[in-house]
N, C-alpha and C. Protein backbone atom coordinates (compact mmCIF):
# COMPACT_ATOMS: atom_id res chain seq x y z
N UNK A 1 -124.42 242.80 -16.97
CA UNK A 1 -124.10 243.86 -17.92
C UNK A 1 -124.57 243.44 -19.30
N UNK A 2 -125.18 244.28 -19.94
CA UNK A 2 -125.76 243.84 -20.98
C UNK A 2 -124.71 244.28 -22.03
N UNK A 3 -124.40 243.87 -23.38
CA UNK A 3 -123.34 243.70 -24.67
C UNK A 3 -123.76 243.80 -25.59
N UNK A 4 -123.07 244.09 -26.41
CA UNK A 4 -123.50 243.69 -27.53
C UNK A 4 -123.03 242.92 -28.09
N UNK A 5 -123.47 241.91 -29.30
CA UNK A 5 -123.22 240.24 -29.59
C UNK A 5 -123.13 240.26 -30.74
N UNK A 6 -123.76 241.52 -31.48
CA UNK A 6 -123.59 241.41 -33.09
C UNK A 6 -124.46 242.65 -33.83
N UNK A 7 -124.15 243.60 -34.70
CA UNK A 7 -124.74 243.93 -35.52
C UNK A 7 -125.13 243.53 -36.87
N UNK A 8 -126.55 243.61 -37.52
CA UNK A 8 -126.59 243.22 -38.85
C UNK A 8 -127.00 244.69 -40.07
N UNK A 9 -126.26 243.69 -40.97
CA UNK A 9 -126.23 244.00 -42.32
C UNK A 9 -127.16 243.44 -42.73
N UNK A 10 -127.77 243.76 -43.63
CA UNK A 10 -128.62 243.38 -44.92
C UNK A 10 -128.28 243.41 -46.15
N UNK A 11 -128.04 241.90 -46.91
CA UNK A 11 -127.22 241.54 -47.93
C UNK A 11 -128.18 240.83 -49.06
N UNK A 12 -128.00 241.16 -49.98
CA UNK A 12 -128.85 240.45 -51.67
C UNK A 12 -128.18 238.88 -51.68
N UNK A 13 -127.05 238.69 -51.50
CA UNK A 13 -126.39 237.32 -51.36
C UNK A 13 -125.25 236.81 -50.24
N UNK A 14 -126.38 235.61 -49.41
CA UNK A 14 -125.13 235.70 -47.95
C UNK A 14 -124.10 234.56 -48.85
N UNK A 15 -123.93 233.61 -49.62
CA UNK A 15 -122.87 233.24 -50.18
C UNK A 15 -122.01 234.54 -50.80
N UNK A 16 -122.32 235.47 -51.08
CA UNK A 16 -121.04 236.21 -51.94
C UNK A 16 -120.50 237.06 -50.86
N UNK A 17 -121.54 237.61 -49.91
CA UNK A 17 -121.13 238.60 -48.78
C UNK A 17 -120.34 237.83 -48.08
N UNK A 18 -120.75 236.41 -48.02
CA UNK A 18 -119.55 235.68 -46.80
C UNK A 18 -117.92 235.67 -47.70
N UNK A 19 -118.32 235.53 -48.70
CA UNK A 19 -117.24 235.36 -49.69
C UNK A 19 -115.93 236.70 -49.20
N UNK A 20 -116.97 237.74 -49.50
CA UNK A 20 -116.33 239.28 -49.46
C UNK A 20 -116.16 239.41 -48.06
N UNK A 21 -116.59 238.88 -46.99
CA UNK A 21 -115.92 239.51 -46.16
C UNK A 21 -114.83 238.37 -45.54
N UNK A 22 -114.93 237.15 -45.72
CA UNK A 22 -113.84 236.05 -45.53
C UNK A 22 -112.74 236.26 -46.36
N UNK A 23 -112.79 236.40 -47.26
CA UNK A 23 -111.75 236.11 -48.27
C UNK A 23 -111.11 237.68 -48.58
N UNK A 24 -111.88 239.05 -48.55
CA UNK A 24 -111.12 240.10 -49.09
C UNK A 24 -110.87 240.85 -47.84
N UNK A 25 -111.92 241.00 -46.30
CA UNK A 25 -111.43 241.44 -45.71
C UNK A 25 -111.07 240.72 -44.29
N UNK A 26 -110.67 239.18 -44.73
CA UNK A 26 -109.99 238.49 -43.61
C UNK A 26 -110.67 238.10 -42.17
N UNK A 27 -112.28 238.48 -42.67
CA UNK A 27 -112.80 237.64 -41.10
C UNK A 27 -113.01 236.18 -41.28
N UNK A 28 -113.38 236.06 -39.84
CA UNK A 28 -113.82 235.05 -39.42
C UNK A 28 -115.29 234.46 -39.60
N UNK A 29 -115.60 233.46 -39.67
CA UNK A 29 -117.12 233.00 -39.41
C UNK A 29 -117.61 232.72 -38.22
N UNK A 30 -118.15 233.48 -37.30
CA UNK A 30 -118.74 233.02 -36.27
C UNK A 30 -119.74 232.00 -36.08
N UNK A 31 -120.44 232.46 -36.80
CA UNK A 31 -122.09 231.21 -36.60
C UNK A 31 -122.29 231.14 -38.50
N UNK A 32 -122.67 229.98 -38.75
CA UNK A 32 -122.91 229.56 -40.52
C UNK A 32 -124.61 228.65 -39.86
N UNK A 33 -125.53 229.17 -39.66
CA UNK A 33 -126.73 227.59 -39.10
C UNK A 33 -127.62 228.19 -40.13
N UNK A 34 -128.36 226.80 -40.80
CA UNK A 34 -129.60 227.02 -41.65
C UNK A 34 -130.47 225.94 -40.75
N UNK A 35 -131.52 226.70 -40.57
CA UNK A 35 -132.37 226.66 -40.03
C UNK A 35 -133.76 226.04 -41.23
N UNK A 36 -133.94 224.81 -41.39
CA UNK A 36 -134.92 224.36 -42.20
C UNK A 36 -136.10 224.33 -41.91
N UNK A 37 -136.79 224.59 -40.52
CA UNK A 37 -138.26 224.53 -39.68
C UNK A 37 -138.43 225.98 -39.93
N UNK A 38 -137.18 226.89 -39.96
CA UNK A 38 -137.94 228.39 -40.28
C UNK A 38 -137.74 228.90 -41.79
N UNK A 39 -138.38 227.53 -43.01
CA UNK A 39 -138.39 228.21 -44.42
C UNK A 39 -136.26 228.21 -44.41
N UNK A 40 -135.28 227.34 -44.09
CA UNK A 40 -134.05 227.61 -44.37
C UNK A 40 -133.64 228.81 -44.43
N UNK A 41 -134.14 229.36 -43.10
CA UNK A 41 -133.33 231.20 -42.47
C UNK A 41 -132.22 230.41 -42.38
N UNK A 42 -131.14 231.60 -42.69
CA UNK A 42 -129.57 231.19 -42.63
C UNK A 42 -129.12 232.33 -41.45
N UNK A 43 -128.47 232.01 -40.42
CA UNK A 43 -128.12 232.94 -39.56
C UNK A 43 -126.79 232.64 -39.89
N UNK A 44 -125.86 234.16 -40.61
CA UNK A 44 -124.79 233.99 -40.70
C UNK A 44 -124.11 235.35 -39.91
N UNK A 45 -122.68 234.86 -39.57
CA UNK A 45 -122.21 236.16 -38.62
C UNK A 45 -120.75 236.16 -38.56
N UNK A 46 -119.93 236.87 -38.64
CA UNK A 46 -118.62 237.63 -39.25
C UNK A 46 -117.95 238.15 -38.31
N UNK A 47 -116.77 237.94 -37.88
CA UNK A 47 -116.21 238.85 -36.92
C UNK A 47 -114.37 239.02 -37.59
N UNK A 48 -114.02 240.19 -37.22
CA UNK A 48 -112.32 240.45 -37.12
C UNK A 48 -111.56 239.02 -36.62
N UNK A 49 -111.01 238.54 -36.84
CA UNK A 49 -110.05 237.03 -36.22
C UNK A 49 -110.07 237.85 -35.09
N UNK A 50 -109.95 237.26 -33.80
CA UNK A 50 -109.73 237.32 -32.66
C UNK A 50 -110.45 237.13 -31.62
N UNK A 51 -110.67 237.32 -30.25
CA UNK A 51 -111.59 236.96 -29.21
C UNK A 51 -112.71 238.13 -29.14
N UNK A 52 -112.53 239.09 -29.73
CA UNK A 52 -113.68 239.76 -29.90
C UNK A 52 -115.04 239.22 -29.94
N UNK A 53 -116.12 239.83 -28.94
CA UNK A 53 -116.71 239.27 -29.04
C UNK A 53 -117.88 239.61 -30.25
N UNK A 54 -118.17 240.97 -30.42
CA UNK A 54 -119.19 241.63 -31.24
C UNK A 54 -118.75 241.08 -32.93
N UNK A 55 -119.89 240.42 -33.87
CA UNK A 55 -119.52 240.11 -34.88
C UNK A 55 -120.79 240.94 -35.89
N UNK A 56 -120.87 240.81 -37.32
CA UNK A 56 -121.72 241.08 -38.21
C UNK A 56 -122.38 240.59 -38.90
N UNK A 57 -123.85 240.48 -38.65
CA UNK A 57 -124.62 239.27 -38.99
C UNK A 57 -125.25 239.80 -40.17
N UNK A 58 -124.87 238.88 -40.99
CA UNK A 58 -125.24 239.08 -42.60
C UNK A 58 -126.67 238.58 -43.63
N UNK A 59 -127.46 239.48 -43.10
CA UNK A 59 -128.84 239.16 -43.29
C UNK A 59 -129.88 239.06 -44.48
N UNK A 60 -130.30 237.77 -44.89
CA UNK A 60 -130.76 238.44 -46.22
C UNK A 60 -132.15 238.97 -46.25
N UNK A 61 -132.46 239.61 -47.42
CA UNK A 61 -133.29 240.58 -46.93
C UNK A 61 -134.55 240.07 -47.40
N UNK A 62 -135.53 239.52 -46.04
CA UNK A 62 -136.48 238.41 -46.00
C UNK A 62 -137.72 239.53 -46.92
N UNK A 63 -138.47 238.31 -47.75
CA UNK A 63 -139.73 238.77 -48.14
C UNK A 63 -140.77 238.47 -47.08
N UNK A 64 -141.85 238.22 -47.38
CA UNK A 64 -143.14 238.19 -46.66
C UNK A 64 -143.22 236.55 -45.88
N UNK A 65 -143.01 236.92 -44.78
CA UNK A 65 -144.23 237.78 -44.20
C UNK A 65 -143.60 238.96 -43.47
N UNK A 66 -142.24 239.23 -43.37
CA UNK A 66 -141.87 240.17 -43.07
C UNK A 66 -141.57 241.29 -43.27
N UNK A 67 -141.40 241.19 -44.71
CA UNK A 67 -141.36 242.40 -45.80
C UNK A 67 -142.15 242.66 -46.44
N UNK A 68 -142.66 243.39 -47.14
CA UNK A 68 -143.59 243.50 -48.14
C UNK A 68 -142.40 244.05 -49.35
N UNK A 69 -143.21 243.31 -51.05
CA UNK A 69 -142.30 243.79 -51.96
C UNK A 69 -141.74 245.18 -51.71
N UNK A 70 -142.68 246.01 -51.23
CA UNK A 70 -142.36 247.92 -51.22
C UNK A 70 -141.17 248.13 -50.71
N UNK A 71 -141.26 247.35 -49.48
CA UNK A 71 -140.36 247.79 -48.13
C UNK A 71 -139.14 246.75 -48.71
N UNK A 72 -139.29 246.22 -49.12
CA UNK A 72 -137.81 244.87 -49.73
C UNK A 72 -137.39 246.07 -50.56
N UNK A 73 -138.04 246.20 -51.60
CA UNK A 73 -137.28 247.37 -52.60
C UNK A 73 -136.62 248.68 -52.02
N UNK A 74 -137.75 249.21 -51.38
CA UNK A 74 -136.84 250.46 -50.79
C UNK A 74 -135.08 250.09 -49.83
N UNK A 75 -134.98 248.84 -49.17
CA UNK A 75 -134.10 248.65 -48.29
C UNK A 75 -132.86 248.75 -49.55
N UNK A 76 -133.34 247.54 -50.43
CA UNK A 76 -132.86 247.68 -51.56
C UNK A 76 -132.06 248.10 -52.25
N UNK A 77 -132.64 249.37 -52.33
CA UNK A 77 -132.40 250.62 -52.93
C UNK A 77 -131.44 251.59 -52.19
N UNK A 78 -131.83 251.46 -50.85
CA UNK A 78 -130.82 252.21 -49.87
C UNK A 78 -129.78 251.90 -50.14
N UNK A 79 -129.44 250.41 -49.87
CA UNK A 79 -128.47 249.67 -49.85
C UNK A 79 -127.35 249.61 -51.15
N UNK A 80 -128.17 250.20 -52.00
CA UNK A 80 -127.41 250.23 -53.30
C UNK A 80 -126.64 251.60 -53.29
N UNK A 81 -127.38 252.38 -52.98
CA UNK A 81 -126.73 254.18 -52.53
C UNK A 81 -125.61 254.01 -51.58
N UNK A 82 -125.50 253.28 -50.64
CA UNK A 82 -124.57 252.86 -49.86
C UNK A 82 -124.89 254.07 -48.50
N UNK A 83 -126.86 253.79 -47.95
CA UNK A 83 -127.28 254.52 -47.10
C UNK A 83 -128.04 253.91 -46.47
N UNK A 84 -127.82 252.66 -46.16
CA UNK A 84 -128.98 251.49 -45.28
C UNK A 84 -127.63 251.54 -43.94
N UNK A 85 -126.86 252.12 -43.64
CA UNK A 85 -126.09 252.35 -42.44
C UNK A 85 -124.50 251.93 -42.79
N UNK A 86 -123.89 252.31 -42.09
CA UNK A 86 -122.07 251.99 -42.04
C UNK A 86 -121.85 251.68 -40.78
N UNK A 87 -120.75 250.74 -41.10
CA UNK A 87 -119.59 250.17 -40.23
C UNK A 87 -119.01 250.89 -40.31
N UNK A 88 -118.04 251.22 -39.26
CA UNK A 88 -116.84 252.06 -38.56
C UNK A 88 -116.03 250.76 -38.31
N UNK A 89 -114.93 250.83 -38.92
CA UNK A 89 -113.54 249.64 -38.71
C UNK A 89 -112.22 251.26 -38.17
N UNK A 90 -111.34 250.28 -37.40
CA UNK A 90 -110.62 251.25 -36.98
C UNK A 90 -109.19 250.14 -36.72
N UNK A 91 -108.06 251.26 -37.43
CA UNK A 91 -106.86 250.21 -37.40
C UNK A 91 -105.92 251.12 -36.66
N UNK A 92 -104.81 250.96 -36.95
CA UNK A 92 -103.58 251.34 -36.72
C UNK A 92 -102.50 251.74 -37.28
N UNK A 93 -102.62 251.08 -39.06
CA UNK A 93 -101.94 251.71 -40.06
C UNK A 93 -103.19 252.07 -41.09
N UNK A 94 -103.71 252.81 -41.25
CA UNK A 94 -104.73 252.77 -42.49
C UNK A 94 -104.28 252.91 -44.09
N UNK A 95 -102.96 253.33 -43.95
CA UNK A 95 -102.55 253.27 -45.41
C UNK A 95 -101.97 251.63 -45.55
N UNK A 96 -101.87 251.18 -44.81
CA UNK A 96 -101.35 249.70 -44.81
C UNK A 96 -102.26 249.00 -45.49
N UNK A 97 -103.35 248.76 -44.61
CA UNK A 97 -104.51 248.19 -44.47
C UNK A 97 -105.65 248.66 -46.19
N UNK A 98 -105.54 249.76 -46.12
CA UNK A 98 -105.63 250.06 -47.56
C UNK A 98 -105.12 249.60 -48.52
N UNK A 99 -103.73 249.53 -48.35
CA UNK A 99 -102.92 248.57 -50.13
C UNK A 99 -103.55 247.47 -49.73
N UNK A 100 -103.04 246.68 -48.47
CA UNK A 100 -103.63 245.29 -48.49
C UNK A 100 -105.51 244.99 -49.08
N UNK A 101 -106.27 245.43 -48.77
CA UNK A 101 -107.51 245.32 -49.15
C UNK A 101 -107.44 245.68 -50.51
N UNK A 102 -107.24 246.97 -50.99
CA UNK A 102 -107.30 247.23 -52.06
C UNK A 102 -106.52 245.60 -53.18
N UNK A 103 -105.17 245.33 -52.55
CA UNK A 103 -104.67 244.22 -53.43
C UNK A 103 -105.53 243.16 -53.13
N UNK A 104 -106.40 242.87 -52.24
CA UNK A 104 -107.34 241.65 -52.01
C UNK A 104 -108.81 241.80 -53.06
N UNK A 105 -108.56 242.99 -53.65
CA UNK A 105 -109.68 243.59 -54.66
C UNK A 105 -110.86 244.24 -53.63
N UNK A 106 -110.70 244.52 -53.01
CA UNK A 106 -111.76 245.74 -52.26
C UNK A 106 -111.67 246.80 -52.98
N UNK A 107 -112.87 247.56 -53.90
CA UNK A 107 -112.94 248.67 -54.13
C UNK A 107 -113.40 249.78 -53.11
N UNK A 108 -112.18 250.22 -53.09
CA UNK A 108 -112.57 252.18 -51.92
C UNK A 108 -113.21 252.97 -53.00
N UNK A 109 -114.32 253.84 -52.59
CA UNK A 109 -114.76 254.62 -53.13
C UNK A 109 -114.26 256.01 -52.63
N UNK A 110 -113.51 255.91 -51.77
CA UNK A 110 -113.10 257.57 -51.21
C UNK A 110 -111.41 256.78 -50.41
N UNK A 111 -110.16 257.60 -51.05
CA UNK A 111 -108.88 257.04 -50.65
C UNK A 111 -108.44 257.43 -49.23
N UNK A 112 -107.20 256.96 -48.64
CA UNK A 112 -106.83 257.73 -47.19
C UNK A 112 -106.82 259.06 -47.78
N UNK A 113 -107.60 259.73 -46.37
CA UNK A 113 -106.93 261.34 -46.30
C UNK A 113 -107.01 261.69 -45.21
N UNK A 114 -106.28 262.36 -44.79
CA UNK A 114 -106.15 263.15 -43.55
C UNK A 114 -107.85 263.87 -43.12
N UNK A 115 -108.05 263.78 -42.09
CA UNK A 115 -109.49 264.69 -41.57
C UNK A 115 -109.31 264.81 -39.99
N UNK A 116 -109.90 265.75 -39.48
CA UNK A 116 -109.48 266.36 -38.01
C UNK A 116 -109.37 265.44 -37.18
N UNK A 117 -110.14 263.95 -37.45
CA UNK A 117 -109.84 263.27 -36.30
C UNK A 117 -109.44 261.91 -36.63
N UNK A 118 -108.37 261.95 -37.98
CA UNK A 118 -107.52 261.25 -38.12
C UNK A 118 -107.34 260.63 -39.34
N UNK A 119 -106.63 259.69 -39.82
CA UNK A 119 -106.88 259.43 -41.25
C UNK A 119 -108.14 258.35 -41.84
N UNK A 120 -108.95 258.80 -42.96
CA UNK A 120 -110.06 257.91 -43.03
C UNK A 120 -110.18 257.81 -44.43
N UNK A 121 -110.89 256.55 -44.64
CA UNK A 121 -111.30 256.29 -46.26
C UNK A 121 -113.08 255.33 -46.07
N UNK A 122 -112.63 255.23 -47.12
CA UNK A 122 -114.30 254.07 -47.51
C UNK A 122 -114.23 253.31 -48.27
N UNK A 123 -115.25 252.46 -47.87
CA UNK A 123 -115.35 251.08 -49.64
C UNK A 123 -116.80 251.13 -49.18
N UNK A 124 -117.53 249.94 -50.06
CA UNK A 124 -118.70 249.26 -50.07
C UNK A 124 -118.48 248.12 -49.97
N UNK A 125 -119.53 247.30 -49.59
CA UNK A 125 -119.28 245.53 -49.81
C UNK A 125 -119.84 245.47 -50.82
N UNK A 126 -119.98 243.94 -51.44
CA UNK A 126 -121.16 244.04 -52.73
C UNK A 126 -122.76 244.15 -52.75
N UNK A 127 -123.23 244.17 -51.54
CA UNK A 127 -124.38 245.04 -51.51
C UNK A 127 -124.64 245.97 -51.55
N UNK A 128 -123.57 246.98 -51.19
CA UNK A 128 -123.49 248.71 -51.21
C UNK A 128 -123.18 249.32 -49.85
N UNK A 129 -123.44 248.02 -48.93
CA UNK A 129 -123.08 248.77 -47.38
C UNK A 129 -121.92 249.68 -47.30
N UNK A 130 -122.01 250.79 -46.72
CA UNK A 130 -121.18 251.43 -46.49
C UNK A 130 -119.86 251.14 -45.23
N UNK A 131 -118.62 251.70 -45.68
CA UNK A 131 -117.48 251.05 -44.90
C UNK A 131 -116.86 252.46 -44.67
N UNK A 132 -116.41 252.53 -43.62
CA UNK A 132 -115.54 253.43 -43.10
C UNK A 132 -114.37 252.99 -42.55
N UNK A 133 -113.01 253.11 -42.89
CA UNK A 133 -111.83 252.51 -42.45
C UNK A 133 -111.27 253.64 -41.67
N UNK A 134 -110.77 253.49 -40.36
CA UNK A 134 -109.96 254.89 -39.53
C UNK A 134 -108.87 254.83 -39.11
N UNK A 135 -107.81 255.16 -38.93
CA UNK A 135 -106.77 255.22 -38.11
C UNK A 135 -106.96 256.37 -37.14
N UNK A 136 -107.73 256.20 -36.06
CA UNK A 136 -107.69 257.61 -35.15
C UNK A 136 -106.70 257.95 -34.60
N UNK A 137 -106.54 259.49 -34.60
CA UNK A 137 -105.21 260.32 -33.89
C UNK A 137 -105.55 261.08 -32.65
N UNK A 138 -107.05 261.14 -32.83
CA UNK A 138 -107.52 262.21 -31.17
C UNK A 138 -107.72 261.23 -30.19
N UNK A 139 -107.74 261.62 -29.00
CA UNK A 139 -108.29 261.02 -28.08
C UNK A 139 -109.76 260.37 -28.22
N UNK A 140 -110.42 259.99 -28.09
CA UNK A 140 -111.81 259.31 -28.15
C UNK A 140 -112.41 258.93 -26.94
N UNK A 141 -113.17 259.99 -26.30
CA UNK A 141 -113.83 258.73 -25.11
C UNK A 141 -115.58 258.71 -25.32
């Protein structure tokens, strides 16, 4: 059966992103390896505390030979709009989970509110990635 093992983000700084997501929203570090034979690629990766296996690999956003300046800028740029993609997090109290982050200094850009399929808000990380926090109330399959 094939899994999934990790999605990535694309981050301007994996020291501050590890920062922000260890320290304000309480993960874990899965993998920290710098890799010095490939130019010191840093493969870093993030998960919720627990046995979960799927984590978030926090990528920085390589120049050439893989990027070209254009394509670095535009990601960039997405990323600053907070439109290079979102995470979906899903709890159980979301107004909870809200004071707590918020008091850990997470800025939400949109607060809990009620919506048809349950209560939801948002933040950014400090790259701009977009965050979606849920407490779902419908069924989901």
């Amino acid at each position: 059966m094939v899994k999934i093992n990790s999605a990535q983000l694309w981050v301007h700084d994996q020291d501050e992103a590890l920062a922000f997501y260890t320290q304000k929203l309480g993960m874990e570090i899965r993998a920290d390896v710098t890799l010095p034979e490939m130019g010191d690629f840093r493969w870093l990766v993030v998960a919720p505390p627990g046995p979960e296996e799927v984590g978030i690999t926090l990528m920085a956003i390589p120049g050439a030979p893989v990027m070209d300046d254009a394509t670095r800028e535009q990601v960039s740029e997405l990323m600053s709009k907070g439109f290079a993609g979102t995470v979906f997090l899903t709890t159980d109290d979301v107004q909870a989970d809200y004071e707590d982050l918020s008091a850990r200094g997470v800025e939400f850009v949109e607060e809990p509110e009620q919506r048809p399929y349950g209560i939801d808000c948002g933040f950014r990380d400090p790259s701009g990635n977009n965050f979606r926090l849920t407490q779902v109330t419908i069924p989901v399959s």
